[in-house]
PDB file of N, CA and C in Angstrom:
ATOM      1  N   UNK A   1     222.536 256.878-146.359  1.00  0.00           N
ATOM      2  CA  UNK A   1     221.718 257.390-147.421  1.00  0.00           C
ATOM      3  C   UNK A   1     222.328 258.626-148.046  1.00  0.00           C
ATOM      4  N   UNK A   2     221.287 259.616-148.908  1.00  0.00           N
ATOM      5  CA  UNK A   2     221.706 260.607-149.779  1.00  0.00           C
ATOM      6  C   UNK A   2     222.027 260.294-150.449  1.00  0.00           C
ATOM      7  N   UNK A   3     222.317 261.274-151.629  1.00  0.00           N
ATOM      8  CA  UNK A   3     222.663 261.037-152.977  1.00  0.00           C
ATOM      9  C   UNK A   3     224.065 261.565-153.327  1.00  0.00           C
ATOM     10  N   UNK A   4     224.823 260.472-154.065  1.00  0.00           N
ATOM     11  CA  UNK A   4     226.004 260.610-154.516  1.00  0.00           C
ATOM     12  C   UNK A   4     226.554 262.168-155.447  1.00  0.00           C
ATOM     13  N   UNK A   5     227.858 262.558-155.108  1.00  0.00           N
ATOM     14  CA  UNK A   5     228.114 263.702-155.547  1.00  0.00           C
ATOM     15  C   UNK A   5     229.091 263.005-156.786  1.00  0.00           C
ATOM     16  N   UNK A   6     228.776 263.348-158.228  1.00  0.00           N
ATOM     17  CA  UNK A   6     229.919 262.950-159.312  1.00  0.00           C
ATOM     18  C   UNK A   6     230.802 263.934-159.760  1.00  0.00           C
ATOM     19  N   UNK A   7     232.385 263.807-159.300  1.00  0.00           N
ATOM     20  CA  UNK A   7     232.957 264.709-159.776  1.00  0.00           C
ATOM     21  C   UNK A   7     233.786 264.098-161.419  1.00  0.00           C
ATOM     22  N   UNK A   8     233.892 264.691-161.853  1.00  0.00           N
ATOM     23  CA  UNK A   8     234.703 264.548-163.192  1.00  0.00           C
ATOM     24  C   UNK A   8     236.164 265.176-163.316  1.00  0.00           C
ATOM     25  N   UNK A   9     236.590 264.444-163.688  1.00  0.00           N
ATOM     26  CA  UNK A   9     238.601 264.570-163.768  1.00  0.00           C
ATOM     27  C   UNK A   9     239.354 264.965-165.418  1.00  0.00           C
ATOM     28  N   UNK A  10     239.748 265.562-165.909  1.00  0.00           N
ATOM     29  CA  UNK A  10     239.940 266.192-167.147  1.00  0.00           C
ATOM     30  C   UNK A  10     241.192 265.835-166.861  1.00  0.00           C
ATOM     31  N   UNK A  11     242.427 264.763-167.738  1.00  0.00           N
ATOM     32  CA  UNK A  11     243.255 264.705-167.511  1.00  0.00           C
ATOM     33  C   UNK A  11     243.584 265.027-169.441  1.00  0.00           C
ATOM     34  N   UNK A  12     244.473 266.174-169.196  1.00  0.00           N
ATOM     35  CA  UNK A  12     245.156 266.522-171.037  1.00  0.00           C
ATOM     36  C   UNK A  12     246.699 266.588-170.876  1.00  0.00           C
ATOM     37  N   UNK A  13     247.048 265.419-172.344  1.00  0.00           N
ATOM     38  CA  UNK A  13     248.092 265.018-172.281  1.00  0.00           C
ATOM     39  C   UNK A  13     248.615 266.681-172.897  1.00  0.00           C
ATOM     40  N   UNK A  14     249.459 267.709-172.677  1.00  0.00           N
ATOM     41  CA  UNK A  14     250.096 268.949-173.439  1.00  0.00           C
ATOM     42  C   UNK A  14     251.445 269.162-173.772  1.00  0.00           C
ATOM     43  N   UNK A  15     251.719 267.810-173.521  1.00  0.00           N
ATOM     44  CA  UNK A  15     253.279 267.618-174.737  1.00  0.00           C
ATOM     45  C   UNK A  15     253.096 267.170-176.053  1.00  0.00           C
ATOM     46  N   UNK A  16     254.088 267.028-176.559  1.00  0.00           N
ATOM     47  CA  UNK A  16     254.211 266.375-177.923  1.00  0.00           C
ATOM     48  C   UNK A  16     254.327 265.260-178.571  1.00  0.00           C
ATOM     49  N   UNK A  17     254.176 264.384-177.013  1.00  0.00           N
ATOM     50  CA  UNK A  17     254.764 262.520-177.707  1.00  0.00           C
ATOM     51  C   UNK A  17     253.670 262.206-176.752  1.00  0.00           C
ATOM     52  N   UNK A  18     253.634 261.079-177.067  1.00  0.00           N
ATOM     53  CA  UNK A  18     252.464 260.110-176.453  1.00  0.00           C
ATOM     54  C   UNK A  18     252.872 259.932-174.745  1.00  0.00           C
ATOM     55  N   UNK A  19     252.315 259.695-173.802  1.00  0.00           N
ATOM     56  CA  UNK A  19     252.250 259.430-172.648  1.00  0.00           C
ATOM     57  C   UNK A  19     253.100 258.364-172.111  1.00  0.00           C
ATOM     58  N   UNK A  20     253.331 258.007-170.781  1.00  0.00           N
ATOM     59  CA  UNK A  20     253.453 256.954-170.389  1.00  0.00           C
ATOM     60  C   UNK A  20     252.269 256.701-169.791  1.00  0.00           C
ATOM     61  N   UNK A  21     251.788 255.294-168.548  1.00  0.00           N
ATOM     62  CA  UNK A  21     250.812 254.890-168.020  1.00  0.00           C
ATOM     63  C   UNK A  21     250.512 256.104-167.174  1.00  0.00           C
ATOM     64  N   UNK A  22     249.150 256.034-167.127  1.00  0.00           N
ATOM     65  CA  UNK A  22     248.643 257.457-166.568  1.00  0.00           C
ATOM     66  C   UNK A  22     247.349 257.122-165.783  1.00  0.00           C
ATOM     67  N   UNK A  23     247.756 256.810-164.404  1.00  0.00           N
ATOM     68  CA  UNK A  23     246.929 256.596-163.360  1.00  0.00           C
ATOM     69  C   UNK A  23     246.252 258.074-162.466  1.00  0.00           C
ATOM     70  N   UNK A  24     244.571 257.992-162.143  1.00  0.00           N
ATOM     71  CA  UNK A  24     244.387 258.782-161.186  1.00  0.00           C
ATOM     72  C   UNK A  24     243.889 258.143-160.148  1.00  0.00           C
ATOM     73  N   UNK A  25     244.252 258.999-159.018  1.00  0.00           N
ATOM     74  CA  UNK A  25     243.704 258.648-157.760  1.00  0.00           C
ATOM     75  C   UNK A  25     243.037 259.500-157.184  1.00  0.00           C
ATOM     76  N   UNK A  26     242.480 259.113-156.154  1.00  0.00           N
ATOM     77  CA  UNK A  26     241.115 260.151-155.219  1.00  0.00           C
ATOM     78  C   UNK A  26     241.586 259.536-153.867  1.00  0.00           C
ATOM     79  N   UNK A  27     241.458 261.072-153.042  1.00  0.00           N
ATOM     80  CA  UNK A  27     241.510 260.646-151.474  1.00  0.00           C
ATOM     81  C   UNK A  27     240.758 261.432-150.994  1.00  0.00           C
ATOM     82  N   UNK A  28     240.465 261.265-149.441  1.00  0.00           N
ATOM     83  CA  UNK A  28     239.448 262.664-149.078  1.00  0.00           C
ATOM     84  C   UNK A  28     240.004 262.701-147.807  1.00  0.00           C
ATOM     85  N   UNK A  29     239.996 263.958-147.535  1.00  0.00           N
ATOM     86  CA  UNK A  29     240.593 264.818-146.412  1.00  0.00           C
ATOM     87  C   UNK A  29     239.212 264.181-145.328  1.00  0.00           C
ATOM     88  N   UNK A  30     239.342 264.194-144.582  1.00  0.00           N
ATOM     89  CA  UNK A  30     238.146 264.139-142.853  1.00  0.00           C
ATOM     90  C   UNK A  30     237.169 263.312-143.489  1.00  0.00           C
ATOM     91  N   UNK A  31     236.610 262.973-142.588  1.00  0.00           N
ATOM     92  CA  UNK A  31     235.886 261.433-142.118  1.00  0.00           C
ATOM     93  C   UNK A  31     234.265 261.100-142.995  1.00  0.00           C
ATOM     94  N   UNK A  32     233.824 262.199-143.177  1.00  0.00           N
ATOM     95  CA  UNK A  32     232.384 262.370-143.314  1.00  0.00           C
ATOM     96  C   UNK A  32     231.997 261.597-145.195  1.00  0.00           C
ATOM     97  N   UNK A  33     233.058 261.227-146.230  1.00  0.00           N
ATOM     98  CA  UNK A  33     232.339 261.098-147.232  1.00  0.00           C
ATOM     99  C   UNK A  33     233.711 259.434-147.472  1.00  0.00           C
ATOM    100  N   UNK A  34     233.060 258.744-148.389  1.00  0.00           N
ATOM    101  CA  UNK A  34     233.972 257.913-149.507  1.00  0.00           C
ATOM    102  C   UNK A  34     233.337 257.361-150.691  1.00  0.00           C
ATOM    103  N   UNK A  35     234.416 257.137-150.826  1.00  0.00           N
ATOM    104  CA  UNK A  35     234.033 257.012-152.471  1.00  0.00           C
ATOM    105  C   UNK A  35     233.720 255.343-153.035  1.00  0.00           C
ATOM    106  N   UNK A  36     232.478 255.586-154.196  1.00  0.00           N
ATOM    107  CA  UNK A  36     232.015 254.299-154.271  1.00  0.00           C
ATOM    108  C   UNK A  36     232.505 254.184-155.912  1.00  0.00           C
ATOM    109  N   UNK A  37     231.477 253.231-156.389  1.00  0.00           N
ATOM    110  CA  UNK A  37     231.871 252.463-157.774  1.00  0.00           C
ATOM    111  C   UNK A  37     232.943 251.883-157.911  1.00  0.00           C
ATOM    112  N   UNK A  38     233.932 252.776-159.190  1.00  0.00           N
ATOM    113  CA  UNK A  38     235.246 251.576-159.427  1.00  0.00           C
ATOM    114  C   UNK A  38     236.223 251.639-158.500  1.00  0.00           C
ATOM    115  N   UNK A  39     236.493 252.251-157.557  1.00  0.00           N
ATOM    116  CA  UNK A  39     237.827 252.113-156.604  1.00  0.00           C
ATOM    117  C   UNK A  39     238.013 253.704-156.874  1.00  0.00           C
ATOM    118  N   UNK A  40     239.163 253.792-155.478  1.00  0.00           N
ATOM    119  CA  UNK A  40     239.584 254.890-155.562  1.00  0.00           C
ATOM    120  C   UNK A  40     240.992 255.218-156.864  1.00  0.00           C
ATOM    121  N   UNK A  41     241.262 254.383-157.133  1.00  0.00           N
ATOM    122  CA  UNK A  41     242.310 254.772-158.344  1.00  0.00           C
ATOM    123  C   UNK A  41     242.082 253.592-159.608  1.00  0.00           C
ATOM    124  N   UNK A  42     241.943 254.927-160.645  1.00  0.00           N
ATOM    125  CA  UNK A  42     241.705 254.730-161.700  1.00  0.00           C
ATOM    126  C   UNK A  42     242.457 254.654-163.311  1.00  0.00           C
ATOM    127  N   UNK A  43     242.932 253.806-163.844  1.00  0.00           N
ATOM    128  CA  UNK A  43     244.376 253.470-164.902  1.00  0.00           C
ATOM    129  C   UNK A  43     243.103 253.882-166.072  1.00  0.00           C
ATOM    130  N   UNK A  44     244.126 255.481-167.174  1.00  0.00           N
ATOM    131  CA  UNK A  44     244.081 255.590-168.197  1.00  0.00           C
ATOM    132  C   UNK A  44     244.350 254.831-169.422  1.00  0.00           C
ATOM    133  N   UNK A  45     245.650 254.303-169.434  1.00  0.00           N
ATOM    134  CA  UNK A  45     246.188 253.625-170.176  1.00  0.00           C
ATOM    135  C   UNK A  45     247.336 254.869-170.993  1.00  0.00           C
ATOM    136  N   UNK A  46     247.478 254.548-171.980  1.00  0.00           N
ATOM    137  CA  UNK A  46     248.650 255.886-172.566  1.00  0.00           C
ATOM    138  C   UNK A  46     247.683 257.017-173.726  1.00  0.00           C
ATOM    139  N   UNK A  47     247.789 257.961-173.104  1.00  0.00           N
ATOM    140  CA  UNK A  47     247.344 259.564-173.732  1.00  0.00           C
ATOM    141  C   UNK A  47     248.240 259.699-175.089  1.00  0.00           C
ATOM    142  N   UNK A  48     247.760 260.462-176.003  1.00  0.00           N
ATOM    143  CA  UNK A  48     248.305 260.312-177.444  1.00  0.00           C
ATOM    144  C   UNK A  48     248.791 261.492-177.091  1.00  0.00           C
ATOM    145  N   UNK A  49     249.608 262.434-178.080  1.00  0.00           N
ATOM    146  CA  UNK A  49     249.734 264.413-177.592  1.00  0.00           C
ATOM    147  C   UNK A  49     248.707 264.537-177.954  1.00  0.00           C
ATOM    148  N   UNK A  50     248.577 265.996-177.055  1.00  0.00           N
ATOM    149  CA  UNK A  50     247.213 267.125-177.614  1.00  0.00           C
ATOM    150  C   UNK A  50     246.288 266.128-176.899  1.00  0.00           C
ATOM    151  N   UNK A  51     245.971 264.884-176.685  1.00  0.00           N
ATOM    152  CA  UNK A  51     244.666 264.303-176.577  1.00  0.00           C
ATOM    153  C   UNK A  51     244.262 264.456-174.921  1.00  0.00           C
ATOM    154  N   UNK A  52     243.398 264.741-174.691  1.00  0.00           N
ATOM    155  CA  UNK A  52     242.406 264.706-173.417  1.00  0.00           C
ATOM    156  C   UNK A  52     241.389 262.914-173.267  1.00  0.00           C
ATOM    157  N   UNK A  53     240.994 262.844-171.880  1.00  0.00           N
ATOM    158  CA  UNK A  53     240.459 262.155-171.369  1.00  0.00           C
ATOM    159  C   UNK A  53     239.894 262.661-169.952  1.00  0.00           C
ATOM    160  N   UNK A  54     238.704 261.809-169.883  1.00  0.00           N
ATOM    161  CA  UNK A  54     237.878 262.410-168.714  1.00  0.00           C
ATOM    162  C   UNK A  54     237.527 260.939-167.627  1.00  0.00           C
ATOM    163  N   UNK A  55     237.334 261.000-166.546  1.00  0.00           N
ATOM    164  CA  UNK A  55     237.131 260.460-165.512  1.00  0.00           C
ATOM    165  C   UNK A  55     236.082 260.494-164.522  1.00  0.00           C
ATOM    166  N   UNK A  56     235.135 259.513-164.307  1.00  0.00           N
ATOM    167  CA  UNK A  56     233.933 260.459-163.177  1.00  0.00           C
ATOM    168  C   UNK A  56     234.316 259.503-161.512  1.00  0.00           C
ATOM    169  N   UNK A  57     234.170 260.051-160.824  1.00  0.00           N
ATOM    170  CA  UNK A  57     234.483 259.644-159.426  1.00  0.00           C
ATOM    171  C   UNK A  57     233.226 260.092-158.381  1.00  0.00           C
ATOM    172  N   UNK A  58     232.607 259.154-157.807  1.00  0.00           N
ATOM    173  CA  UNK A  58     231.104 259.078-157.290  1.00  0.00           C
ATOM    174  C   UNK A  58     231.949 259.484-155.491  1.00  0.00           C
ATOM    175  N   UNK A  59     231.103 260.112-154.984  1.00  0.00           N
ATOM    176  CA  UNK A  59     231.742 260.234-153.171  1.00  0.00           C
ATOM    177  C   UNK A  59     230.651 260.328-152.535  1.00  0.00           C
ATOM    178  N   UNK A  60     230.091 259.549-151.645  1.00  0.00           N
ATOM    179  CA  UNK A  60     229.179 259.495-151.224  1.00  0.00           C
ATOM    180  C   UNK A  60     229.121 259.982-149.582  1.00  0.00           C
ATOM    181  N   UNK A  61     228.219 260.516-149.152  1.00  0.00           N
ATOM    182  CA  UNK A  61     228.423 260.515-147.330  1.00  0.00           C
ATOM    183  C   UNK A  61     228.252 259.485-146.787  1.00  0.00           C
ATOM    184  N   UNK A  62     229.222 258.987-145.754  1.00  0.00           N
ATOM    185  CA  UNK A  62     228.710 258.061-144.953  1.00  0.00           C
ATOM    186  C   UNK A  62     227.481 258.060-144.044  1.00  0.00           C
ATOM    187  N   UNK A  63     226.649 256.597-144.018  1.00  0.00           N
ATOM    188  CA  UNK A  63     225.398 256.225-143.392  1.00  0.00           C
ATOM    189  C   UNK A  63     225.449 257.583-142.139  1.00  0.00           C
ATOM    190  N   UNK A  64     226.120 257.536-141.137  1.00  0.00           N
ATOM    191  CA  UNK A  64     225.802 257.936-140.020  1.00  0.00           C
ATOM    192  C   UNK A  64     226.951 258.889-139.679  1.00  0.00           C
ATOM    193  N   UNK A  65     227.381 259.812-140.625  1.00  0.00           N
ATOM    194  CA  UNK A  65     228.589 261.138-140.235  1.00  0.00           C
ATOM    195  C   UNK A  65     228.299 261.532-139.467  1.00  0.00           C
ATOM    196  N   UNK A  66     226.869 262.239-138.809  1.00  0.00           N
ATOM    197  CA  UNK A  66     226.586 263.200-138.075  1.00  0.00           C
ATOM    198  C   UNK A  66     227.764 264.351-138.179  1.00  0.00           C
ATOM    199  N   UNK A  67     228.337 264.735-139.522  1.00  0.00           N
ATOM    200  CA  UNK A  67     228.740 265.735-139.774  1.00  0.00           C
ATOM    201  C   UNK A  67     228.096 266.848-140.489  1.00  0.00           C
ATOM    202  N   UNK A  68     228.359 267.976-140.834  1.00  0.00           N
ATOM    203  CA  UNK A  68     227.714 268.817-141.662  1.00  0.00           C
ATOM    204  C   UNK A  68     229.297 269.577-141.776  1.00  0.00           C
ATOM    205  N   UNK A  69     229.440 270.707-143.328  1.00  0.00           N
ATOM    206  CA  UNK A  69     230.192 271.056-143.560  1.00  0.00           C
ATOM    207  C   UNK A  69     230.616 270.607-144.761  1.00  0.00           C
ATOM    208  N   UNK A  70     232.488 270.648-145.320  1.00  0.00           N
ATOM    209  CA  UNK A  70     232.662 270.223-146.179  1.00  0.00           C
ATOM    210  C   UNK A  70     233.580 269.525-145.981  1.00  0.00           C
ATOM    211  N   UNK A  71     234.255 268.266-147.056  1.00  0.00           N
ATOM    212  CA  UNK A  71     234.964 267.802-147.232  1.00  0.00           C
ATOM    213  C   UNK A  71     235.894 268.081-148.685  1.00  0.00           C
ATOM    214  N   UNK A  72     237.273 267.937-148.274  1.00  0.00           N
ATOM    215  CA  UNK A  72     238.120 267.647-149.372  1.00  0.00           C
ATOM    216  C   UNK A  72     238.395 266.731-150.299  1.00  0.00           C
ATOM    217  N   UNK A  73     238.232 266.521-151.237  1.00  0.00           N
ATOM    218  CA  UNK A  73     239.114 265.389-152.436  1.00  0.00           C
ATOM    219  C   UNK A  73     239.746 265.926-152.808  1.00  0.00           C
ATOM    220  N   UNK A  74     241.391 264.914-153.073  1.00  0.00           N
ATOM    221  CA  UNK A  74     242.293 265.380-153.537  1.00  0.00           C
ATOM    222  C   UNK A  74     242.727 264.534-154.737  1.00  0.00           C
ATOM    223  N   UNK A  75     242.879 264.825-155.995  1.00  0.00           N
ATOM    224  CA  UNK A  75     243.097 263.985-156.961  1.00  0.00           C
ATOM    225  C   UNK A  75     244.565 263.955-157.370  1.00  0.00           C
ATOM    226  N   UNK A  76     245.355 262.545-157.530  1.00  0.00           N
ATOM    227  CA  UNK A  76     247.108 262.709-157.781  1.00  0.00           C
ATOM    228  C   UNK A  76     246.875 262.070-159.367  1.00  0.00           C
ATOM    229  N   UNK A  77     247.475 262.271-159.723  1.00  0.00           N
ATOM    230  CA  UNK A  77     247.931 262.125-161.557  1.00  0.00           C
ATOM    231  C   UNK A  77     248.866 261.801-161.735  1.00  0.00           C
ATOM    232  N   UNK A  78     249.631 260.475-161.762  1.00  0.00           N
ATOM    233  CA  UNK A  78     251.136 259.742-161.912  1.00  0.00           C
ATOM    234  C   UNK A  78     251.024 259.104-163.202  1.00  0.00           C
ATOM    235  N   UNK A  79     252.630 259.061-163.938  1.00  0.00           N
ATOM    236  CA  UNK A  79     252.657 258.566-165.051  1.00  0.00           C
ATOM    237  C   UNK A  79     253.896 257.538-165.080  1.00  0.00           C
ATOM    238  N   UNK A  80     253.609 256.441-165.408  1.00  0.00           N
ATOM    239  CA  UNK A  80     254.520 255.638-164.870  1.00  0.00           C
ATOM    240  C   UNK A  80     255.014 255.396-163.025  1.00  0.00           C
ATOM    241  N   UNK A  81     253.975 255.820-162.415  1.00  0.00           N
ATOM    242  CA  UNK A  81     254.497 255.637-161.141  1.00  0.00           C
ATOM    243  C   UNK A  81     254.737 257.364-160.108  1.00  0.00           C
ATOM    244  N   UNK A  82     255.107 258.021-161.093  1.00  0.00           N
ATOM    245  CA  UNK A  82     256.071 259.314-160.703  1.00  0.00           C
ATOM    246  C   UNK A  82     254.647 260.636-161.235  1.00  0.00           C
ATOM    247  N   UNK A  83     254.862 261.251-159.784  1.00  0.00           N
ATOM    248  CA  UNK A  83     253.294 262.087-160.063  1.00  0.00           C
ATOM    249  C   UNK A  83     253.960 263.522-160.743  1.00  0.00           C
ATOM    250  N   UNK A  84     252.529 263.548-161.524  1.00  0.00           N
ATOM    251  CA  UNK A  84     252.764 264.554-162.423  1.00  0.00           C
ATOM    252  C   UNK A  84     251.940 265.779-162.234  1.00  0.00           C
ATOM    253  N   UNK A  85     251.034 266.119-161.584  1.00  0.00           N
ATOM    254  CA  UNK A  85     249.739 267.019-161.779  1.00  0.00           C
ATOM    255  C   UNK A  85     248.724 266.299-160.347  1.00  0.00           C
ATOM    256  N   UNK A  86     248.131 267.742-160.157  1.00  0.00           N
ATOM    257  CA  UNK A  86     247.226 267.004-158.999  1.00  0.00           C
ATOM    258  C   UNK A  86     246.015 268.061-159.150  1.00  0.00           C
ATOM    259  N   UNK A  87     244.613 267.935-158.516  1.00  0.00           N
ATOM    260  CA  UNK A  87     243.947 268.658-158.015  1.00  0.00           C
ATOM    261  C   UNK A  87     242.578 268.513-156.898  1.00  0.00           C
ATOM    262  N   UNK A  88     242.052 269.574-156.359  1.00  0.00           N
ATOM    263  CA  UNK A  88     241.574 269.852-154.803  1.00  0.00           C
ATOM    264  C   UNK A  88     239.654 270.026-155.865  1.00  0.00           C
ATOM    265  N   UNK A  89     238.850 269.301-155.024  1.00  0.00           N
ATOM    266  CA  UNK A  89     237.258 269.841-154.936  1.00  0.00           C
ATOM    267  C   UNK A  89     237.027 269.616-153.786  1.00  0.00           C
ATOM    268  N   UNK A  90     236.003 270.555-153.543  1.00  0.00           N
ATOM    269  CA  UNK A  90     235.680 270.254-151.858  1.00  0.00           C
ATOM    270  C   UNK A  90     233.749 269.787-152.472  1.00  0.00           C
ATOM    271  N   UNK A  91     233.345 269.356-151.341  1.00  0.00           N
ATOM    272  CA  UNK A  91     232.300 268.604-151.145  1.00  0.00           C
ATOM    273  C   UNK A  91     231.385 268.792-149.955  1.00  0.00           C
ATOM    274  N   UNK A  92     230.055 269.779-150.581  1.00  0.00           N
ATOM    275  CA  UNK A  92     229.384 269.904-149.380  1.00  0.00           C
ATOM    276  C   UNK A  92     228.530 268.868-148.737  1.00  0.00           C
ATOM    277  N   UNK A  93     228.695 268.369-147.306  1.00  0.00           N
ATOM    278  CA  UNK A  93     228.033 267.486-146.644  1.00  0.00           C
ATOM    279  C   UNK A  93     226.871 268.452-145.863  1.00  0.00           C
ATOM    280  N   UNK A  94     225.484 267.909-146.212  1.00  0.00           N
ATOM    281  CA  UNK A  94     223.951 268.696-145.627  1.00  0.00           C
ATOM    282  C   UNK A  94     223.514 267.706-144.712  1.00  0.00           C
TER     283      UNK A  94
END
């Protein structure tokens, strides 16, 4: 049970030419949460310059953690394969 935590992913293209394929992914550090809806990795398609795009990623606690504390997500940002950008939210488990 509980209710799902939605984080959101801001990926901005800040060069000058259009993108290559621009995949994100989600992982989580220790045992206590995972992630539901579309999968853990998620395909942009190609970013124009200057242009932004956003992402939401649902993490839920597992049925029976008997944890309390927090957990890590770690988000990777690859373009064509080859990572470009990453970033850390942590996630309080009650």
């Amino acid at each position: 049970g509980g209710r799902a935590a939605r984080l959101r992913v801001l990926v901005r293209n800040v060069g000058g030419s259009r993108s290559g394929r621009i995949k994100v992914c989600a992982s989580i550090r220790g045992r206590g949460l995972r992630i539901t809806g579309k999968g853990r990795c998620r395909s942009l398609g190609r970013l124009a310059a200057k242009r932004r795009a956003s992402l939401r990623f649902r993490v839920k606690a597992k049925r029976r953690t008997g944890r309390r504390g927090s957990a890590k997500v770690k988000f990777k940002v690859t373009e064509n394969g080859r990572r470009v950008a990453g970033a850390n939210a942590r996630v309080r488990i009650s």
